[in-house]
C-alpha atoms as a PDB file:
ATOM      1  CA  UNK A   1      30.459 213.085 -15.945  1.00  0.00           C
ATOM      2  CA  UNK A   2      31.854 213.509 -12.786  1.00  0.00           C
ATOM      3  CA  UNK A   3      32.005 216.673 -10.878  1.00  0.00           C
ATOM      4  CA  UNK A   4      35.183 215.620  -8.287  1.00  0.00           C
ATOM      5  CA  UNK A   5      37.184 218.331  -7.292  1.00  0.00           C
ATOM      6  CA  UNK A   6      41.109 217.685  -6.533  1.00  0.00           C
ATOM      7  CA  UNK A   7      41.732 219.348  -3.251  1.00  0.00           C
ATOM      8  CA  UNK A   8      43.296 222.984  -3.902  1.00  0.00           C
ATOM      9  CA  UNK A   9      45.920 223.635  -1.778  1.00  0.00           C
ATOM     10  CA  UNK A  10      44.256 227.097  -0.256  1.00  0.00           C
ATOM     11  CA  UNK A  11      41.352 227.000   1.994  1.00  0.00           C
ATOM     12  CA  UNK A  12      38.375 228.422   0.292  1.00  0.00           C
ATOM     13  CA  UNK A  13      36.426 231.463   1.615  1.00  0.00           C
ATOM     14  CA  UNK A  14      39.448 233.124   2.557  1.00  0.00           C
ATOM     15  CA  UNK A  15      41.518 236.295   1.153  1.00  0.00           C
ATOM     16  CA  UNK A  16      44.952 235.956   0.219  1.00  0.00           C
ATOM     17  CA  UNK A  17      47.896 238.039  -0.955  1.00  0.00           C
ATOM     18  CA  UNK A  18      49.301 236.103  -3.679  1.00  0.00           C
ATOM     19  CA  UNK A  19      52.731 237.648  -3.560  1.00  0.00           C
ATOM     20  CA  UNK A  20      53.362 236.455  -0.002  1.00  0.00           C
ATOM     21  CA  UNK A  21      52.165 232.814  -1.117  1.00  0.00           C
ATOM     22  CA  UNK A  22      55.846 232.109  -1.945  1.00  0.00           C
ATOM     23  CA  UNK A  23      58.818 233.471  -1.353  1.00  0.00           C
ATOM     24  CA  UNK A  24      62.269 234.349  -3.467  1.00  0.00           C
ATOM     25  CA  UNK A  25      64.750 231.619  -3.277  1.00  0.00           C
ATOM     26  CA  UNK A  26      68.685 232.891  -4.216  1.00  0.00           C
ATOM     27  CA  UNK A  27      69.603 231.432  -8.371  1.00  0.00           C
ATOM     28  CA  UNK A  28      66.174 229.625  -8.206  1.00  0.00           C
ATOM     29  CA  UNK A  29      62.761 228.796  -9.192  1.00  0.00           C
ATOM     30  CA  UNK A  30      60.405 228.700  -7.119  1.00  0.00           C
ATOM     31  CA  UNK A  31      57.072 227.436  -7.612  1.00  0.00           C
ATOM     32  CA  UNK A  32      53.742 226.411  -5.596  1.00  0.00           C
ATOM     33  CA  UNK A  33      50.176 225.085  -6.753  1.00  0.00           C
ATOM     34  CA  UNK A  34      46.958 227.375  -5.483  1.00  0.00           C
ATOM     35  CA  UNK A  35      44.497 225.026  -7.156  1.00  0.00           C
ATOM     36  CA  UNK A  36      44.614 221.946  -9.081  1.00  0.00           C
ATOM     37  CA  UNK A  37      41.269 220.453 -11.123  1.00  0.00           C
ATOM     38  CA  UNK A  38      40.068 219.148 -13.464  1.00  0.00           C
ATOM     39  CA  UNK A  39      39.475 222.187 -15.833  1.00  0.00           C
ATOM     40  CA  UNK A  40      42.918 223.558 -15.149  1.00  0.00           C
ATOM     41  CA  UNK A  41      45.500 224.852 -12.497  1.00  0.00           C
ATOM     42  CA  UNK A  42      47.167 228.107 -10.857  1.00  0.00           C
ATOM     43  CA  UNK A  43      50.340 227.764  -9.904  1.00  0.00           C
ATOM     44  CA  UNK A  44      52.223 230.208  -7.961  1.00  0.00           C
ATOM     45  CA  UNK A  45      56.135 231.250  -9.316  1.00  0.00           C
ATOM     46  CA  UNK A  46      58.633 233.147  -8.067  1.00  0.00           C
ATOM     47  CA  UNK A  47      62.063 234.097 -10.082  1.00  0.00           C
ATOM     48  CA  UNK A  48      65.146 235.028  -9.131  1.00  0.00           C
ATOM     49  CA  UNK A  49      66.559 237.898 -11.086  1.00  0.00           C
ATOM     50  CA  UNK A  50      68.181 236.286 -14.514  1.00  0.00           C
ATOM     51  CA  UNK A  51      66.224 232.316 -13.887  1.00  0.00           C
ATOM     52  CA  UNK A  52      64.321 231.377 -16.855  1.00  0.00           C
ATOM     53  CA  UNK A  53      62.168 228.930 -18.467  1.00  0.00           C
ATOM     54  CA  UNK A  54      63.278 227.236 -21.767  1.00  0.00           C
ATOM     55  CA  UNK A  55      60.928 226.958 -24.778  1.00  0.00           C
ATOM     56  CA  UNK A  56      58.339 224.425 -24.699  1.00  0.00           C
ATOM     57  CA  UNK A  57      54.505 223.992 -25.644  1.00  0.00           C
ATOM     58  CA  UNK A  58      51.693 223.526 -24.097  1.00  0.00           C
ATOM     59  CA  UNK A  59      47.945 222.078 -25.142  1.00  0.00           C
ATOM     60  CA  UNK A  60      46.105 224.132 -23.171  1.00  0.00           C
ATOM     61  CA  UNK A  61      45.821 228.166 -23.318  1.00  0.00           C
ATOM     62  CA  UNK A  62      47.549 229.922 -20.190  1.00  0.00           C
ATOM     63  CA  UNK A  63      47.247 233.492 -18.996  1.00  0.00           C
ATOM     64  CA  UNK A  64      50.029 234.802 -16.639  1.00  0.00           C
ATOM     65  CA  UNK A  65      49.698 237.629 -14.323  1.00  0.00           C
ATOM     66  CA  UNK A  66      52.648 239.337 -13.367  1.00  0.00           C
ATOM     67  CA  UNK A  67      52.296 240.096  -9.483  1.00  0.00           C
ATOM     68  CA  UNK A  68      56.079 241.716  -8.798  1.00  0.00           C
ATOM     69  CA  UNK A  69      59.308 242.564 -11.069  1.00  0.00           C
ATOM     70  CA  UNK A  70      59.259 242.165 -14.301  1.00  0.00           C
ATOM     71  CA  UNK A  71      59.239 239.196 -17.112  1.00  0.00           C
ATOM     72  CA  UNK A  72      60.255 238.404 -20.802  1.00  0.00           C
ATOM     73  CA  UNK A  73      57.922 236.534 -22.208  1.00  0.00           C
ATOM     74  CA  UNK A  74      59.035 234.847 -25.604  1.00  0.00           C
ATOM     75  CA  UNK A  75      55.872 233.725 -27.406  1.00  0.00           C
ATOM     76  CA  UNK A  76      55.874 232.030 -30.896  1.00  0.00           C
ATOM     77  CA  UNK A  77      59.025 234.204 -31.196  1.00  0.00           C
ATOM     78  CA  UNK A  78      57.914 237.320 -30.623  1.00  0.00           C
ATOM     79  CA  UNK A  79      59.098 239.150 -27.009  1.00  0.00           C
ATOM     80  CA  UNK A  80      56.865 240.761 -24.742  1.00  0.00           C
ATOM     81  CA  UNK A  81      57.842 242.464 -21.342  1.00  0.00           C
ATOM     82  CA  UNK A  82      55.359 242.212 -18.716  1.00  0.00           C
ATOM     83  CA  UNK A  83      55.674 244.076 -15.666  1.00  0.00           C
ATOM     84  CA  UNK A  84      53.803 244.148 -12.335  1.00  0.00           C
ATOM     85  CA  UNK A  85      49.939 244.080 -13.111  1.00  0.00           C
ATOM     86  CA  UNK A  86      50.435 242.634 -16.592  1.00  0.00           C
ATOM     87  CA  UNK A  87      48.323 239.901 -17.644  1.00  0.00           C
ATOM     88  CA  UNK A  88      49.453 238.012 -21.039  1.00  0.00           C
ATOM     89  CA  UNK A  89      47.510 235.366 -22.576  1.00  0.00           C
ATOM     90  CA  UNK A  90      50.276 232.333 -24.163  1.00  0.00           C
ATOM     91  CA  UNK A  91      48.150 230.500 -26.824  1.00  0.00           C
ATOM     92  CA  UNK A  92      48.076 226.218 -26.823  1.00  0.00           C
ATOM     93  CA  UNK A  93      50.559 225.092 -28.763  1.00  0.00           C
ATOM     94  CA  UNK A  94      52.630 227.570 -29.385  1.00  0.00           C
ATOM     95  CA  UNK A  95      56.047 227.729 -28.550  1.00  0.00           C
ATOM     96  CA  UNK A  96      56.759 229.872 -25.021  1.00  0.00           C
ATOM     97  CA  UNK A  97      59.642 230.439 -22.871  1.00  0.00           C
ATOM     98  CA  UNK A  98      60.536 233.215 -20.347  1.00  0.00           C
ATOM     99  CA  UNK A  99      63.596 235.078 -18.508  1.00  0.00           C
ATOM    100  CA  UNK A 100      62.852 237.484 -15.401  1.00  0.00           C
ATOM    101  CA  UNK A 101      64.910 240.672 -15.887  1.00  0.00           C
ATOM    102  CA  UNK A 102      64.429 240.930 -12.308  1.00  0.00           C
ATOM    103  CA  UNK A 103      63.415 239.076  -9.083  1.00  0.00           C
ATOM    104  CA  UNK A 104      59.492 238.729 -10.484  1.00  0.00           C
ATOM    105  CA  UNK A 105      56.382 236.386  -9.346  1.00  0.00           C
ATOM    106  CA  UNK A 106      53.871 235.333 -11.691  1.00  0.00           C
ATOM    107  CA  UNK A 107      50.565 233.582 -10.992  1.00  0.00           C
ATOM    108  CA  UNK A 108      49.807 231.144 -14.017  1.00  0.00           C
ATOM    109  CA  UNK A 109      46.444 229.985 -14.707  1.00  0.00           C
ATOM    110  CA  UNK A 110      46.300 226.889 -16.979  1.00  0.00           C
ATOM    111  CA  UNK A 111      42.823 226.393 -18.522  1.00  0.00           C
ATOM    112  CA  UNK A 112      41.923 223.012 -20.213  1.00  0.00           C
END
């Protein structure tokens, strides 16, 4: 087994603050890898207010962390709001979507 790492796209030993990794773009989504490996991925997102994700699944569990605004998170059907410092966990492979209410950013870790 091989223990190669894909290059992340942040220089390690170093402190960042995620919410100035990306910035707002007007009636967009924005979006911008931290790390990418083998065992999973953070990507960076930023929403403008009313952008949105449709439904779709995914194999792998991911946990979001809401770093500014606030987020609808439709999971498996049921809502959930998450607002600045809200983590949610969205389950593989079950259905998941989400609208920001406001301009928001969300770190999501994907974990395979």
């Amino acid at each position: 087994m091989s223990n190669e790492r894909t290059p992340s796209e942040l220089p390690p030993a170093a402190a960042f603050r995620p919410g100035e990794l990306v910035d707002y773009g007007p009636g967009a989504i924005v979006s911008r890898s931290l790390v990418k490996q083998k065992g999973g991925n953070v990507t960076l997102f930023a929403f403008d207010a009313g952008q949105e994700l449709s439904e779709h699944t995914s194999p792998f569990d991911a946990l979001v962390q809401v770093i500014d605004g606030e987020l609808t998170l439709t999971i498996g059907g049921t809502p959930v709001l998450a607002r600045t410092g809200d983590l949610v966990l969205m389950p593989a492979d079950v259905p998941h979507g989400l609208r920001a209410s406001s301009r928001a950013k969300m770190l999501l870790t994907m974990i395979r």
